[in-house]
PDB file of N, CA and C in Angstrom:
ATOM      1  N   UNK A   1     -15.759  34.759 -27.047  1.00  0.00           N
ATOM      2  CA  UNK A   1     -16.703  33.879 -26.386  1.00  0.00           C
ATOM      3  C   UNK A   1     -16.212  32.423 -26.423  1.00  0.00           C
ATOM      4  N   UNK A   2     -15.673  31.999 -27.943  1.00  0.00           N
ATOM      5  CA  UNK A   2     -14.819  30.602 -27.323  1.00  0.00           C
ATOM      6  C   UNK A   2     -14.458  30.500 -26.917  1.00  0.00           C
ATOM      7  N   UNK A   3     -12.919  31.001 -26.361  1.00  0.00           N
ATOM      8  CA  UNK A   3     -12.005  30.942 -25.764  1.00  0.00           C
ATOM      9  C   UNK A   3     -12.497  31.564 -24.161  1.00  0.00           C
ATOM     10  N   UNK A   4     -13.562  31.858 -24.174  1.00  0.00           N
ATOM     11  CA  UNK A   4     -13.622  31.871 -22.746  1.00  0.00           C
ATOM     12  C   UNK A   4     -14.869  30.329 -22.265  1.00  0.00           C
ATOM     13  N   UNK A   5     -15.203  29.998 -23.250  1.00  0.00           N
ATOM     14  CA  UNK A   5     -15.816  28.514 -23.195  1.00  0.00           C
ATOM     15  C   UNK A   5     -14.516  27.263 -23.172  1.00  0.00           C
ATOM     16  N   UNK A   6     -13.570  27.347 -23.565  1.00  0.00           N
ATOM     17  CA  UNK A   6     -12.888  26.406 -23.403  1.00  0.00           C
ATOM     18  C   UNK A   6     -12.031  26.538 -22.240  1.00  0.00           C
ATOM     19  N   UNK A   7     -11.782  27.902 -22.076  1.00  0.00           N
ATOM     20  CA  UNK A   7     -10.845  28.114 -20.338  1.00  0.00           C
ATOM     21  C   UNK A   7     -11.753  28.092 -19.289  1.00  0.00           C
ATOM     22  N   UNK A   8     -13.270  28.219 -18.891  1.00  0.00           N
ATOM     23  CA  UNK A   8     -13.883  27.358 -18.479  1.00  0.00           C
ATOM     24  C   UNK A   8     -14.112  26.049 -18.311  1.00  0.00           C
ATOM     25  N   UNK A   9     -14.536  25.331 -19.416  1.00  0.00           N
ATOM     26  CA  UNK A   9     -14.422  23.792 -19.314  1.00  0.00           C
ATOM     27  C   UNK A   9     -12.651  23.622 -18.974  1.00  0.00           C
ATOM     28  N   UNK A  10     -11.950  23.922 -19.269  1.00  0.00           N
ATOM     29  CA  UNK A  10     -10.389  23.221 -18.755  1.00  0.00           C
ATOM     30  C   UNK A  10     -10.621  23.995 -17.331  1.00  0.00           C
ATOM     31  N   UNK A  11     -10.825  24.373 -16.681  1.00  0.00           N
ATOM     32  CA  UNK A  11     -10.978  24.761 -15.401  1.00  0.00           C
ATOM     33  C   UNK A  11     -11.684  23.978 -14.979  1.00  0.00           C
ATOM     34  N   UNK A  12     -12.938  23.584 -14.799  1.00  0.00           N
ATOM     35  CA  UNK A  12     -13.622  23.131 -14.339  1.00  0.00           C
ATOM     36  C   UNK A  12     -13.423  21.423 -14.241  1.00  0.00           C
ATOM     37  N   UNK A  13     -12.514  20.946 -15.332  1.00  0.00           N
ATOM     38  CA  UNK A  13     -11.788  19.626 -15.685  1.00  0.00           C
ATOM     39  C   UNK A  13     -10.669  19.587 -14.637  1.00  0.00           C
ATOM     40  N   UNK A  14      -9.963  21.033 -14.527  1.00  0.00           N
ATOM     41  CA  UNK A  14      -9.268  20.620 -13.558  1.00  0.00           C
ATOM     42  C   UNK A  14      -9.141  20.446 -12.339  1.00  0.00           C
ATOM     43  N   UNK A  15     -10.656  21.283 -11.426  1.00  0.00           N
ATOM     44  CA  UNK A  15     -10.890  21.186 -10.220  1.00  0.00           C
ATOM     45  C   UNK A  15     -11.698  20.147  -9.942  1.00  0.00           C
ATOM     46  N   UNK A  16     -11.971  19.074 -10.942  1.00  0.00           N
ATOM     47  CA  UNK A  16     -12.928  17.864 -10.392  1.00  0.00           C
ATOM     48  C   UNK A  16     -11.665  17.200 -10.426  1.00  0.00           C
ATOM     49  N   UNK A  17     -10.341  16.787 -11.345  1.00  0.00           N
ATOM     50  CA  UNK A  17      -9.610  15.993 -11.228  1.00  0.00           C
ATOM     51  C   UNK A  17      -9.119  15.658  -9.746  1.00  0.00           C
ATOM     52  N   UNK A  18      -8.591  17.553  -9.869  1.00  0.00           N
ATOM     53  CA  UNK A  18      -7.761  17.906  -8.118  1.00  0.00           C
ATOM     54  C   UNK A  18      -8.536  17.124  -7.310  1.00  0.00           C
ATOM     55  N   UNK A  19      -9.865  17.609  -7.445  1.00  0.00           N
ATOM     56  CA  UNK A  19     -11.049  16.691  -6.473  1.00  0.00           C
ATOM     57  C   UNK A  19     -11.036  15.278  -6.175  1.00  0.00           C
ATOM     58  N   UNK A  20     -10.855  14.718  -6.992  1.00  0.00           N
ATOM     59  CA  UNK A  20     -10.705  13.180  -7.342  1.00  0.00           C
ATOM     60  C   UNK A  20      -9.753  12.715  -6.316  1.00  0.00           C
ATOM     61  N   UNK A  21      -8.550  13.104  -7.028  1.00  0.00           N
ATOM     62  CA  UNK A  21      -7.244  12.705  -6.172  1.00  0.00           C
ATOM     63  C   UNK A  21      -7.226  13.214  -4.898  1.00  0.00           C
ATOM     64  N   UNK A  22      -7.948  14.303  -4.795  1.00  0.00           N
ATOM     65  CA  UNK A  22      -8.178  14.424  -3.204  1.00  0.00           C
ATOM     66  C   UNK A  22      -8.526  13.363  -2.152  1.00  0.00           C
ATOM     67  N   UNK A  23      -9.461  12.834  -2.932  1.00  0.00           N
ATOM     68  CA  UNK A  23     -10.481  11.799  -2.162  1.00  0.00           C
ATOM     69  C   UNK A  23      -9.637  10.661  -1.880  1.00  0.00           C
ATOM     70  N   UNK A  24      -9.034  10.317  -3.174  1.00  0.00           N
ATOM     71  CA  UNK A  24      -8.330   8.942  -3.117  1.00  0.00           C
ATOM     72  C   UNK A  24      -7.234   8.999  -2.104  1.00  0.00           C
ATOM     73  N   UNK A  25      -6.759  10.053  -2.384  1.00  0.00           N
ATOM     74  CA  UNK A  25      -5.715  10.440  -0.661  1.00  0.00           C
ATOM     75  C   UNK A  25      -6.379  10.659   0.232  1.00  0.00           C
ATOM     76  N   UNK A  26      -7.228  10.992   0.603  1.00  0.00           N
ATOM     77  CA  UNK A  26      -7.805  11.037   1.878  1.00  0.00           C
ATOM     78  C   UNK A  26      -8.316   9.592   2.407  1.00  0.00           C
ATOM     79  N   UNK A  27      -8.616   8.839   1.368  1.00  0.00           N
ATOM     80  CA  UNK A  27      -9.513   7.526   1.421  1.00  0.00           C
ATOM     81  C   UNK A  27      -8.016   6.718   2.380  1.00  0.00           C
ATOM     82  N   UNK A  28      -7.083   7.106   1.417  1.00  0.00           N
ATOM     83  CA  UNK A  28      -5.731   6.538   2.062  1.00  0.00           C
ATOM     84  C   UNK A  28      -5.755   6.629   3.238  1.00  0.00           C
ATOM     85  N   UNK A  29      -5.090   8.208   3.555  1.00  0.00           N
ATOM     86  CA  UNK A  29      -4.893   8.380   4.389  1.00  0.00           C
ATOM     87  C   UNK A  29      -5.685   7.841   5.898  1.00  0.00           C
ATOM     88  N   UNK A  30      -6.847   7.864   5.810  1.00  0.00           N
ATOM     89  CA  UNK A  30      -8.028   7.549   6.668  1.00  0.00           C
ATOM     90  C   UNK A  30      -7.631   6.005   6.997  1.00  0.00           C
ATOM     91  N   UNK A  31      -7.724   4.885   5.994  1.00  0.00           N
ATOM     92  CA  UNK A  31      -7.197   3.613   6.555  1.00  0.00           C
ATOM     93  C   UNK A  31      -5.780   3.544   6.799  1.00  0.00           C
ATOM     94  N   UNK A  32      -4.964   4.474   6.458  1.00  0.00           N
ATOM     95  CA  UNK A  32      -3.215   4.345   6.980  1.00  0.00           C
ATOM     96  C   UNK A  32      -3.663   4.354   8.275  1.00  0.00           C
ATOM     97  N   UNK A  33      -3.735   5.256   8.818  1.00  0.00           N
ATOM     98  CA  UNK A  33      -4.148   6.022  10.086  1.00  0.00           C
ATOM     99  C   UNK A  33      -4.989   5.390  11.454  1.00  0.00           C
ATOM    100  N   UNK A  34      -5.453   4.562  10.740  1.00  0.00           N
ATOM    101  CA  UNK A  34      -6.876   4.168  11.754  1.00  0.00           C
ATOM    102  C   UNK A  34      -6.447   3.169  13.055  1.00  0.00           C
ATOM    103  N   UNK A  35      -6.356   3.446  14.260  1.00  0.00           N
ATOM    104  CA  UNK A  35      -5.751   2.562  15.327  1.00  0.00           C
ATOM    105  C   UNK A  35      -6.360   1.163  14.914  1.00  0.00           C
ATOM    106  N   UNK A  36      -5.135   0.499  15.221  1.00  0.00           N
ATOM    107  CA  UNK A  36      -5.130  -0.794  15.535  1.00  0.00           C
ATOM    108  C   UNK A  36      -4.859  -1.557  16.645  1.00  0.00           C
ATOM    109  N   UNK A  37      -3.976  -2.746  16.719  1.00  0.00           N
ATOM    110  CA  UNK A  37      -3.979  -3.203  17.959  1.00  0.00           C
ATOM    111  C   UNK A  37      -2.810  -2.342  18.881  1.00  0.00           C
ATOM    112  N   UNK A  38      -2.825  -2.384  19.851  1.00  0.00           N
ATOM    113  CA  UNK A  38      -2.018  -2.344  20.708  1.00  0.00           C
ATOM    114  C   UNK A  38      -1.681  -0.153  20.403  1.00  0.00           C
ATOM    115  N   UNK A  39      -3.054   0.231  20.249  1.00  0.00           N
ATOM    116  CA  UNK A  39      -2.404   1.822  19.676  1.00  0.00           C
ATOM    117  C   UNK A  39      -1.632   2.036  18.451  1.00  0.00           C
ATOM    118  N   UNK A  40      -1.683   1.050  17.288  1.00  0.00           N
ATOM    119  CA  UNK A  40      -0.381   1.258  16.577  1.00  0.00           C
ATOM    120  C   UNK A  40      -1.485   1.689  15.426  1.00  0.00           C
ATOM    121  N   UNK A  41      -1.281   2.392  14.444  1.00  0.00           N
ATOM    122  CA  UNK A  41      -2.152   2.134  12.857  1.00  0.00           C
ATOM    123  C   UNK A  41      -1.982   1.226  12.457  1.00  0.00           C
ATOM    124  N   UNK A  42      -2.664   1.071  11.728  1.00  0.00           N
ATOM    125  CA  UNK A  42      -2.940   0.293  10.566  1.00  0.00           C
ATOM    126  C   UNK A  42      -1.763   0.003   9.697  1.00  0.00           C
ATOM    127  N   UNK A  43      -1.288   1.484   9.143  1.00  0.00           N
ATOM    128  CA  UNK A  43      -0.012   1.366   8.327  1.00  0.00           C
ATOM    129  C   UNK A  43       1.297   0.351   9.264  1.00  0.00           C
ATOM    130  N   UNK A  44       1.636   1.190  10.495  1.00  0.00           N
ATOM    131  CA  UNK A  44       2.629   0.486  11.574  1.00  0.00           C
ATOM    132  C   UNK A  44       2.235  -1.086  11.354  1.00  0.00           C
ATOM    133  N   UNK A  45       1.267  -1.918  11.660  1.00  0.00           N
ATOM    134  CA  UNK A  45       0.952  -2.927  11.663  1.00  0.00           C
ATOM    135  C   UNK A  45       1.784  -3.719  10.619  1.00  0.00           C
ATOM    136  N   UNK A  46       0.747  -3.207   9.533  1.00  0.00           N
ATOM    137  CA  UNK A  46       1.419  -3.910   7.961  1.00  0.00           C
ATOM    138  C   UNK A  46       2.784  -3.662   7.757  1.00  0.00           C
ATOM    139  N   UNK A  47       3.699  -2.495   8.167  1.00  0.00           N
ATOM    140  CA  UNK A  47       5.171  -2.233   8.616  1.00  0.00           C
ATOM    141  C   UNK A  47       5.929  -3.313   8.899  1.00  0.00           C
ATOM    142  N   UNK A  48       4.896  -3.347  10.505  1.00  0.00           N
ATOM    143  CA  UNK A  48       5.570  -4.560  11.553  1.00  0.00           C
ATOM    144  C   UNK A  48       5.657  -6.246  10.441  1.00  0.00           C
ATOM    145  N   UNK A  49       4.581  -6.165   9.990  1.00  0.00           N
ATOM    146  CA  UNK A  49       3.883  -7.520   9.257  1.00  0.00           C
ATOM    147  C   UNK A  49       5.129  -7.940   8.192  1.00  0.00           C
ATOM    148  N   UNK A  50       5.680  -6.593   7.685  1.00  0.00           N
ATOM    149  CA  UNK A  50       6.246  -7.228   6.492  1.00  0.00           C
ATOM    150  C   UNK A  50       7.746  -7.782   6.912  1.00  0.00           C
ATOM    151  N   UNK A  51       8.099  -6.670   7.452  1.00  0.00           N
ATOM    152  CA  UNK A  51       9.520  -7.037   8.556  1.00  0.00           C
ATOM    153  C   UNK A  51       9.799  -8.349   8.857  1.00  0.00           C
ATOM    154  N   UNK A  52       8.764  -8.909  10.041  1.00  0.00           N
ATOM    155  CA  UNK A  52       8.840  -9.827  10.333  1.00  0.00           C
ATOM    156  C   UNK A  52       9.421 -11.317   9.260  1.00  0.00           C
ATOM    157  N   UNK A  53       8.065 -11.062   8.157  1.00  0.00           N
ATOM    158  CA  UNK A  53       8.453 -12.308   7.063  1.00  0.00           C
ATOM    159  C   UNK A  53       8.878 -11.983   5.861  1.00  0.00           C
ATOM    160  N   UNK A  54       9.775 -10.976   6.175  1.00  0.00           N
ATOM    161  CA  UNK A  54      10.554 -10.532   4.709  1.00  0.00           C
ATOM    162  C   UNK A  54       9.912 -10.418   3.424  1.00  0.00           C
ATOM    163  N   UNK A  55       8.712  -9.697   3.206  1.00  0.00           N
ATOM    164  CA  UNK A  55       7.922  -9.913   1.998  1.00  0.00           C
ATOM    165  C   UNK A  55       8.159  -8.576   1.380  1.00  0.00           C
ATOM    166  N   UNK A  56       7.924  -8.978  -0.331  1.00  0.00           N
ATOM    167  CA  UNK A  56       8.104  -7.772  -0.813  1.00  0.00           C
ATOM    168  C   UNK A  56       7.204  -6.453  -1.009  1.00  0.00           C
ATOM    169  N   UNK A  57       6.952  -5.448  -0.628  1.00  0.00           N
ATOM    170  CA  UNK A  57       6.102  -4.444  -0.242  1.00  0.00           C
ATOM    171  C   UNK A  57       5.618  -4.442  -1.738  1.00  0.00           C
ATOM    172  N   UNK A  58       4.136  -4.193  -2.025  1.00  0.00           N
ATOM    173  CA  UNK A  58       4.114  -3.820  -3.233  1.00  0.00           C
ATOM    174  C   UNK A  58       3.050  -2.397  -3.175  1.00  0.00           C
ATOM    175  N   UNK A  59       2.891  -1.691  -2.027  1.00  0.00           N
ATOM    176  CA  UNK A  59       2.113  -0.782  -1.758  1.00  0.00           C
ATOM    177  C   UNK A  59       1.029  -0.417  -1.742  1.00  0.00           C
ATOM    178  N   UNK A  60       0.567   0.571  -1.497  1.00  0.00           N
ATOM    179  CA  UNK A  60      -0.815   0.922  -1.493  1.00  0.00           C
ATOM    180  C   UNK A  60      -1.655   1.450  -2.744  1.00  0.00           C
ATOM    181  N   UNK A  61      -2.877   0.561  -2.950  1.00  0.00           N
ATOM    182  CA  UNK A  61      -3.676   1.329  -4.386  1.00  0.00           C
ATOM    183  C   UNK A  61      -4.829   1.904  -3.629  1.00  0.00           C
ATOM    184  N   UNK A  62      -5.506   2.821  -4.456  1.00  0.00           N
ATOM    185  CA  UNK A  62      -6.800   3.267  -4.084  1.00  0.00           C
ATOM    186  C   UNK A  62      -7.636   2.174  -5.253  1.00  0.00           C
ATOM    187  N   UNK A  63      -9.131   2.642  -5.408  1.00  0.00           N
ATOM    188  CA  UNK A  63      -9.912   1.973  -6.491  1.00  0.00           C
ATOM    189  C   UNK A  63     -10.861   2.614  -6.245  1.00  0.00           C
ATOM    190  N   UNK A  64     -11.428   3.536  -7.074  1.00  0.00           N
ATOM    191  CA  UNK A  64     -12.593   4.253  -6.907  1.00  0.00           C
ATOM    192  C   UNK A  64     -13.513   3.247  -7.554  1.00  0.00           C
ATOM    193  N   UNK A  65     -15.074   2.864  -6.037  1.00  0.00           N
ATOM    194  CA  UNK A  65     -16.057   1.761  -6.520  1.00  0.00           C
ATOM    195  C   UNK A  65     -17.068   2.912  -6.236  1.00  0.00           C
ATOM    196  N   UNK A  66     -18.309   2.809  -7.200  1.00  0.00           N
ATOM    197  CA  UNK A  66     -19.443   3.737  -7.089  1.00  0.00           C
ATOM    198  C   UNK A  66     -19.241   4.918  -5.935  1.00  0.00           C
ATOM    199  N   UNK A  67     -19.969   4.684  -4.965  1.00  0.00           N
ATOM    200  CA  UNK A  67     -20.155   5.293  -4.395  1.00  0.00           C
ATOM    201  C   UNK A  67     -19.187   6.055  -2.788  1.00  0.00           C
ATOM    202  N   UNK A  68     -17.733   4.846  -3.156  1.00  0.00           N
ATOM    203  CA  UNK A  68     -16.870   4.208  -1.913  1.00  0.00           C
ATOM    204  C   UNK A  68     -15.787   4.177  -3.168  1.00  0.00           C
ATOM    205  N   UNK A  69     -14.494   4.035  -1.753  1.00  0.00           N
ATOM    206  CA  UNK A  69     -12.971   3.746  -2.226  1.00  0.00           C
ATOM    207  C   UNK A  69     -13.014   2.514  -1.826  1.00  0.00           C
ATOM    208  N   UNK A  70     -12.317   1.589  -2.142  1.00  0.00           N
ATOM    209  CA  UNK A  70     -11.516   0.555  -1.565  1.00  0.00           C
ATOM    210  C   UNK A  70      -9.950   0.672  -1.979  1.00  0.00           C
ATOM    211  N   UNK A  71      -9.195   0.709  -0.875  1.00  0.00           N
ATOM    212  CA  UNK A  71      -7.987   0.855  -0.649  1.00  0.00           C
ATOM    213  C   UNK A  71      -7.158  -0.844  -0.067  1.00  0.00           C
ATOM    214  N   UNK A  72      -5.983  -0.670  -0.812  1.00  0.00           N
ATOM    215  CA  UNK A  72      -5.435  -2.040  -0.624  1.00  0.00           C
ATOM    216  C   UNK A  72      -4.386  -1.754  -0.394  1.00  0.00           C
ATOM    217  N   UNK A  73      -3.552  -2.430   0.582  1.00  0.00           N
ATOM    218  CA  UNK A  73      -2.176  -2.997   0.714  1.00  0.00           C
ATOM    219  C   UNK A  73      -1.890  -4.625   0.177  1.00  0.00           C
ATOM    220  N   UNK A  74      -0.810  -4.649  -0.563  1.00  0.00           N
ATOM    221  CA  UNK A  74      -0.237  -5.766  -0.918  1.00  0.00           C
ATOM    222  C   UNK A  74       0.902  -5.766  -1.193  1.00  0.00           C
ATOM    223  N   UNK A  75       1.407  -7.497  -0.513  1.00  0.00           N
ATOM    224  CA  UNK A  75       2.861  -7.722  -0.638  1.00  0.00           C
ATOM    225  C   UNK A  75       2.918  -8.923  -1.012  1.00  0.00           C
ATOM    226  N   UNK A  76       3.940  -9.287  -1.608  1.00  0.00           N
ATOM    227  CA  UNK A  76       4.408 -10.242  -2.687  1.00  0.00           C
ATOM    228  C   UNK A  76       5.225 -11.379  -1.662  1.00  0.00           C
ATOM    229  N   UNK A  77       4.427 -12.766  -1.528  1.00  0.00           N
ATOM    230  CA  UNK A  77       5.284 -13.249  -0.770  1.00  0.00           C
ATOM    231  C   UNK A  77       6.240 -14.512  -1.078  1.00  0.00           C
ATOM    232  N   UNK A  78       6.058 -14.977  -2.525  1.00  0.00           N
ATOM    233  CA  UNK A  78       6.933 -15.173  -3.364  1.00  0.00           C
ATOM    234  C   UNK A  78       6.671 -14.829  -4.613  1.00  0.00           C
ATOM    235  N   UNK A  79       7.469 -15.527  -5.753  1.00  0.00           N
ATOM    236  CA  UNK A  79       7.424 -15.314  -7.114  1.00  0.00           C
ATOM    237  C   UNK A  79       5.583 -15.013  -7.311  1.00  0.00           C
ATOM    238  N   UNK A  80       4.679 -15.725  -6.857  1.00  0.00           N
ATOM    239  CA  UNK A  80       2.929 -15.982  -7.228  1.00  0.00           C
ATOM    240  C   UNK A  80       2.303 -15.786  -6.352  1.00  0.00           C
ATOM    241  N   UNK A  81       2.479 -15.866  -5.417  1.00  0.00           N
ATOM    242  CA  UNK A  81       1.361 -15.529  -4.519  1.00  0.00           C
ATOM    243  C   UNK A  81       2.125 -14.027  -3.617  1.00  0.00           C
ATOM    244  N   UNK A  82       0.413 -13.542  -3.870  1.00  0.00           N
ATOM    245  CA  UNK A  82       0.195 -11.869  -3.115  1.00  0.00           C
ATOM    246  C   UNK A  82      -0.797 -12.031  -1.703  1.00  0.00           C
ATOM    247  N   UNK A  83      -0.533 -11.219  -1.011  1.00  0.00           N
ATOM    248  CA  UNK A  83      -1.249 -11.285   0.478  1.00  0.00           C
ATOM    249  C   UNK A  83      -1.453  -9.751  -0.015  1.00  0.00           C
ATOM    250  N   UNK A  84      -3.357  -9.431   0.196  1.00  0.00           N
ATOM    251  CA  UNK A  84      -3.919  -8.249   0.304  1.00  0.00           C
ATOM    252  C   UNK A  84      -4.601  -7.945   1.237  1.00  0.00           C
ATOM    253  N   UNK A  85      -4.549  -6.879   1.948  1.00  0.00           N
ATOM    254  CA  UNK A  85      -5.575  -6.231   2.819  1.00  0.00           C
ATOM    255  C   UNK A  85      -5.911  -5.672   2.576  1.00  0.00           C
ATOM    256  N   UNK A  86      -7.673  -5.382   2.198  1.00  0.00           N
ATOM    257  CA  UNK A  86      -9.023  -4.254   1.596  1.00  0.00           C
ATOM    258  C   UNK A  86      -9.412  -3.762   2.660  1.00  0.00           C
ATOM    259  N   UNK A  87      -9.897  -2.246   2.635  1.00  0.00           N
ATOM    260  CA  UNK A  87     -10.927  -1.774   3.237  1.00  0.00           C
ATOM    261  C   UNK A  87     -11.648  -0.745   2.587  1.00  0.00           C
ATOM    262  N   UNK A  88     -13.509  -0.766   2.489  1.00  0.00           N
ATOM    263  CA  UNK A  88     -14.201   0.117   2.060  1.00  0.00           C
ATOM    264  C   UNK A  88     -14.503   1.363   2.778  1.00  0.00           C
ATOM    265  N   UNK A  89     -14.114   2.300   2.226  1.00  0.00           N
ATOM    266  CA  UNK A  89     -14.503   3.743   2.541  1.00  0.00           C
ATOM    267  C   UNK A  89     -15.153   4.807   2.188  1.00  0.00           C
ATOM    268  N   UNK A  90     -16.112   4.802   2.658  1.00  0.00           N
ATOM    269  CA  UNK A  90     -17.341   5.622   2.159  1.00  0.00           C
ATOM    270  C   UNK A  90     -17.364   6.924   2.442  1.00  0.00           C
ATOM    271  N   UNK A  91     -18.028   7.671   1.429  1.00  0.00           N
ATOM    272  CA  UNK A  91     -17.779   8.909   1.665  1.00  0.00           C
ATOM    273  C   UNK A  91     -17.944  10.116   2.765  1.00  0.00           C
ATOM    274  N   UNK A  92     -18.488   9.214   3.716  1.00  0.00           N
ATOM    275  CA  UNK A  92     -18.481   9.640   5.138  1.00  0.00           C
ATOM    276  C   UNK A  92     -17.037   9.862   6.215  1.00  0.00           C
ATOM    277  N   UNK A  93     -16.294   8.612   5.237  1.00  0.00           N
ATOM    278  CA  UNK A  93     -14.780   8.474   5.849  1.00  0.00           C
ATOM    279  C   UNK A  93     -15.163   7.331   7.033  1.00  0.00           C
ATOM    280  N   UNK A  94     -16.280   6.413   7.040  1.00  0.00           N
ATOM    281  CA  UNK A  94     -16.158   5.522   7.415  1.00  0.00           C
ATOM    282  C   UNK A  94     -15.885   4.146   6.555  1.00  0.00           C
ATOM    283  N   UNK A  95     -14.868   3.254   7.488  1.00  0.00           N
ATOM    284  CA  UNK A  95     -14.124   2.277   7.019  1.00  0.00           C
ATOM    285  C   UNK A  95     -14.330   0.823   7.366  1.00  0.00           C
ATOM    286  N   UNK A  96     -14.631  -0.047   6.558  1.00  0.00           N
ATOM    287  CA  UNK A  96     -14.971  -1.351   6.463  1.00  0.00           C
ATOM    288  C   UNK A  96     -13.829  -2.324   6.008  1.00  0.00           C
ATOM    289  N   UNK A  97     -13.787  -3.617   7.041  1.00  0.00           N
ATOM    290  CA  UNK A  97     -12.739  -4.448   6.100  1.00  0.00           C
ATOM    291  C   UNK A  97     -13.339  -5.408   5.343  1.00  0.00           C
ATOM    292  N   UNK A  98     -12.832  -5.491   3.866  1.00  0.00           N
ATOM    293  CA  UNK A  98     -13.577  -6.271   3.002  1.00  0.00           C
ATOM    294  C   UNK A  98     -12.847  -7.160   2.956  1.00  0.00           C
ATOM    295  N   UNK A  99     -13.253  -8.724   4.049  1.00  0.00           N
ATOM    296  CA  UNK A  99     -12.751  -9.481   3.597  1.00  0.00           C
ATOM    297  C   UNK A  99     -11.642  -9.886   5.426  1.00  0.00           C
ATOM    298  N   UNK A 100     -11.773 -11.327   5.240  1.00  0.00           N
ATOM    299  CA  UNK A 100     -10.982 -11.930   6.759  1.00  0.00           C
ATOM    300  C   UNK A 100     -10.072 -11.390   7.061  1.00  0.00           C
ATOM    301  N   UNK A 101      -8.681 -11.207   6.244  1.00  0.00           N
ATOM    302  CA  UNK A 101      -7.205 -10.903   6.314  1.00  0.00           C
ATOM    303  C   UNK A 101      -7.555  -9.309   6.956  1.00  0.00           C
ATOM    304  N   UNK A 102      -8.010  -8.069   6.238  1.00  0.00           N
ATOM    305  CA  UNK A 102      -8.135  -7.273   7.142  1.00  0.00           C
ATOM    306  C   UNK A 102      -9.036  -7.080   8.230  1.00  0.00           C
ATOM    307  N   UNK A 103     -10.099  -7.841   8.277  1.00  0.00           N
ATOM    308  CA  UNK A 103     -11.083  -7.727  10.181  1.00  0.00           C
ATOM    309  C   UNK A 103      -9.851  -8.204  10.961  1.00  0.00           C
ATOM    310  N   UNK A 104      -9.123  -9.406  10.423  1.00  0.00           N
ATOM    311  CA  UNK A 104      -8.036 -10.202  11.376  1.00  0.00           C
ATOM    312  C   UNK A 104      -6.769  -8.892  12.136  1.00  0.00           C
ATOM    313  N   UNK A 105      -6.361  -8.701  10.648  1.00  0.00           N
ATOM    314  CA  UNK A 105      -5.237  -7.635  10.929  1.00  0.00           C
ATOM    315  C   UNK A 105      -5.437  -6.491  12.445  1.00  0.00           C
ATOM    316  N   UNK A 106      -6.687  -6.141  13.001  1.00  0.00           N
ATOM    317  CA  UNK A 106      -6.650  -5.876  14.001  1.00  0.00           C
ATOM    318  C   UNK A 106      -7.445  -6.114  15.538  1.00  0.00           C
ATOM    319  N   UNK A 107      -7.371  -7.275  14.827  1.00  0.00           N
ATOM    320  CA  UNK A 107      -8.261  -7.880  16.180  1.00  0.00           C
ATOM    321  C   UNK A 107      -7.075  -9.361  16.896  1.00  0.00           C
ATOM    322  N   UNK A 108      -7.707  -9.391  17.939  1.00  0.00           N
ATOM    323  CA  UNK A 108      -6.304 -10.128  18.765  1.00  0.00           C
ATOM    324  C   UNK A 108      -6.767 -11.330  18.878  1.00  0.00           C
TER     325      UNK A 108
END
C-alpha cells in the first residue's frame, strides 16, 4: 500500500510538471507566432529588430503570473542597458502587450 502511495503521488507530480511546461511553451509559442506588421510574426520582427542594430539576443523567458503568462524577449544593447518586449497571456491564449515597446512593435 505504500509503495503504491508514493508511485502515485510521483505520478501525479509528474503530469502537473509536464503540464506546466506545457503551458509555458504554448504561452511562447502563441506570442512567437502572432502576425505582425506587414504578415511577418512577432518572432520575424524582433529577428529583423536585432539585425538591424546589432544587439545582443538574450532570448525568450516565460513567467508564470497568477492566473496568465507573461512572456518576454530581451536584448542587450550595451554593457547596461536591456530593451524588453512583454506580453500577457491568458489562459484563453489571448495576448496583451504589457507595456509601449510591445503595442509599438506592431503597429505602423
Amino acid at each position: 500500500m505504500r509503495f503504491f502511495c508514493f508511485t502515485l503521488l510521483y505520478l501525479l507530480m509528474a503530469i502537473n510538471n509536464a503540464y506546466a511546461q506545457f503551458d509555458e511553451i504554448k504561452a511562447e509559442e502563441i506570442v512567437k507566432n502572432s502576425t505582425c506588421i506587414d504578415n511577418l510574426s512577432v518572432d520575424e520582427v524582433l529577428k529583423d529588430k536585432i539585425k538591424i542594430r546589432s544587439q545582443r539576443d538574450l532570448g525568450w523567458q516565460v513567467y508564470k503570473e497568477d492566473d496568465q503568462y507573461d512572456v518576454e524577449r530581451a536584448f542587450l544593447m550595451n554593457k547596461s542597458m536591456q530593451l524588453r518586449f512583454r506580453w500577457h497571456v491568458n489562459t484563453d491564449g489571448k495576448i496583451t502587450p504589457d507595456g509601449k515597446r510591445a503595442e509599438s512593435l506592431c503597429s505602423k
